[in-house]
Protein backbone atom coordinates (compact mmCIF):
# COMPACT_ATOMS: atom_id res chain seq x y z
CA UNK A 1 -19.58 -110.58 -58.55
CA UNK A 2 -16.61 -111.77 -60.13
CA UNK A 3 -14.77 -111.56 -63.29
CA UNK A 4 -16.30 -114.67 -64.85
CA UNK A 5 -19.74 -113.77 -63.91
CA UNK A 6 -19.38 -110.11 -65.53
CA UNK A 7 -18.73 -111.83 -68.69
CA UNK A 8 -21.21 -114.43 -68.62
CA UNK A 9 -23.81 -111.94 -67.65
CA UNK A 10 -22.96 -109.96 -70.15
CA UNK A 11 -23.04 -112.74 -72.90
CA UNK A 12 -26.67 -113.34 -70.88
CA UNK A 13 -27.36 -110.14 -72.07
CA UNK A 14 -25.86 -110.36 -75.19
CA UNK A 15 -27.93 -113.96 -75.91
CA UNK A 16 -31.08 -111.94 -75.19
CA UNK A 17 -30.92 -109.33 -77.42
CA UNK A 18 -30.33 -111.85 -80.35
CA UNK A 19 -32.99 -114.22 -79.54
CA UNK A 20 -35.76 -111.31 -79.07
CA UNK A 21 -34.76 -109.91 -82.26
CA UNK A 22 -34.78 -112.73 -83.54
CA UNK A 23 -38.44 -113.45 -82.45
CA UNK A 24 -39.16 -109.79 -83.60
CA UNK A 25 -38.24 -110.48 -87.29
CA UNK A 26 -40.10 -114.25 -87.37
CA UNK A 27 -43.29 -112.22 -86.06
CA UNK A 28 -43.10 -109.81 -88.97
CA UNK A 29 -41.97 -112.38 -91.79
CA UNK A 30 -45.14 -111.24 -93.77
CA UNK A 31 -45.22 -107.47 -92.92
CA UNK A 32 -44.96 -104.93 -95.88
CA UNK A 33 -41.57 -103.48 -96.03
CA UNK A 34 -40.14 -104.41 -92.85
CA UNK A 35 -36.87 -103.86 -92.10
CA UNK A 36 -35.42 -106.58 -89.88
CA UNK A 37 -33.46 -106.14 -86.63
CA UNK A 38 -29.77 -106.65 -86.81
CA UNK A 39 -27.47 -107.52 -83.63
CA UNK A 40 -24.05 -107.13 -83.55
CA UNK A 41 -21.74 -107.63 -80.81
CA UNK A 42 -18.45 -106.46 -79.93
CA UNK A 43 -15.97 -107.13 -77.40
CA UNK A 44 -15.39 -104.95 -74.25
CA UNK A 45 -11.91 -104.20 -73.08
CA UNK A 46 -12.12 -104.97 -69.60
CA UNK A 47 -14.07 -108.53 -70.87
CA UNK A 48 -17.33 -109.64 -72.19
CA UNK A 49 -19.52 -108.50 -75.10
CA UNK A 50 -21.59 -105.60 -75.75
CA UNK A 51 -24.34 -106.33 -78.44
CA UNK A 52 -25.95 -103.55 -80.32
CA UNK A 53 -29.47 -103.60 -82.31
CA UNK A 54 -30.18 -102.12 -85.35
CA UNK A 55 -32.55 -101.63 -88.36
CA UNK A 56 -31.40 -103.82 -91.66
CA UNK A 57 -30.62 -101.17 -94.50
CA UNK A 58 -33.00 -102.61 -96.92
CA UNK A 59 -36.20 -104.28 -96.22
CA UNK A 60 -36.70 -108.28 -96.15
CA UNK A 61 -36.85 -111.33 -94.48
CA UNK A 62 -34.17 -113.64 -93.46
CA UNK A 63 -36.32 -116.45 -91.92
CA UNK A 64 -33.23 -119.19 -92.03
CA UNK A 65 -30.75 -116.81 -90.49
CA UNK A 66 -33.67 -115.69 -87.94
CA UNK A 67 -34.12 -119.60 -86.60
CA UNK A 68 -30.47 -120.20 -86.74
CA UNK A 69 -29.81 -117.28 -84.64
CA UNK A 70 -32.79 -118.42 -82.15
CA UNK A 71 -30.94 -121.58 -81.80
CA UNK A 72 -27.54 -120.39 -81.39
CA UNK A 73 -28.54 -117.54 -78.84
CA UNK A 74 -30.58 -119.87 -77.01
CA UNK A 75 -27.03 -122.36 -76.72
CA UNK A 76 -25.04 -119.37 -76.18
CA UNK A 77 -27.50 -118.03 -73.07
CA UNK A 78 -27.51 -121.57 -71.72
CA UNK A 79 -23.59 -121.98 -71.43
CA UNK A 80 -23.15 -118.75 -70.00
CA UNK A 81 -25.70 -119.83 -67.35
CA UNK A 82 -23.50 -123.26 -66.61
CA UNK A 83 -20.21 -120.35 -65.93
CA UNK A 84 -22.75 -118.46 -63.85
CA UNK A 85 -23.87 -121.83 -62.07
CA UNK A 86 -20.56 -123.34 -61.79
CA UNK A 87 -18.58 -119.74 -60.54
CA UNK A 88 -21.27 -120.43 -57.46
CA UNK A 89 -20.73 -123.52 -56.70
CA UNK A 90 -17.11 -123.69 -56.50
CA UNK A 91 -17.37 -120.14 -54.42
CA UNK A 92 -19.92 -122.49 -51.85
CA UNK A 93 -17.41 -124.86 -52.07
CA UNK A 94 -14.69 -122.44 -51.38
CA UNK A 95 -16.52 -120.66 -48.23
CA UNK A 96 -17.56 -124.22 -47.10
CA UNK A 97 -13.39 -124.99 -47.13
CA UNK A 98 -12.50 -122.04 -45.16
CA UNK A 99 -15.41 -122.45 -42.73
């Protein structure tokens, strides 16, 4: 695998974590006391993202910021799919050049 799938793999990874916590904290909008899920992500030297899930420090719901973030981790899983896609094709392409 190659440099630009690493990342995009790892922002595939990244995406996932925020859209299931996402679903997580919709599912328990109406639960007593819950404390949401919280993902952060951070950059990782040799490239990509590492994301990181934790417990909100007070209990509450965030249903807005919940859809948003379904939406925008959905996008974000979907364009690192096309770098994923595309990094194959041009290495068929590539193979089919040399062959």
């Amino acid at each position: 695998m190659n440099v630009a799938s690493t990342i995009a793999q790892s922002g595939l990874n990244a995406a996932q974590r925020r859209m299931g916590s996402s679903a997580h904290n919709i599912a328990n909008v109406e639960t007593g006391n819950f404390r949401r899920e919280e993902v952060t992500q951070e950059a990782v030297a040799e490239g990509g993202v590492k994301a990181h899930t934790r417990r909100a420090a007070v209990p509450g719901e965030a249903l807005a910021k919940d859809l948003v973030d379904q939406k925008s981790a959905g996008y974000a899983f979907d364009a690192n799919l096309k770098v994923i896609q595309t990094e194959k094709k041009m290495m068929g392409r590539l193979l089919d050049e040399q062959a």
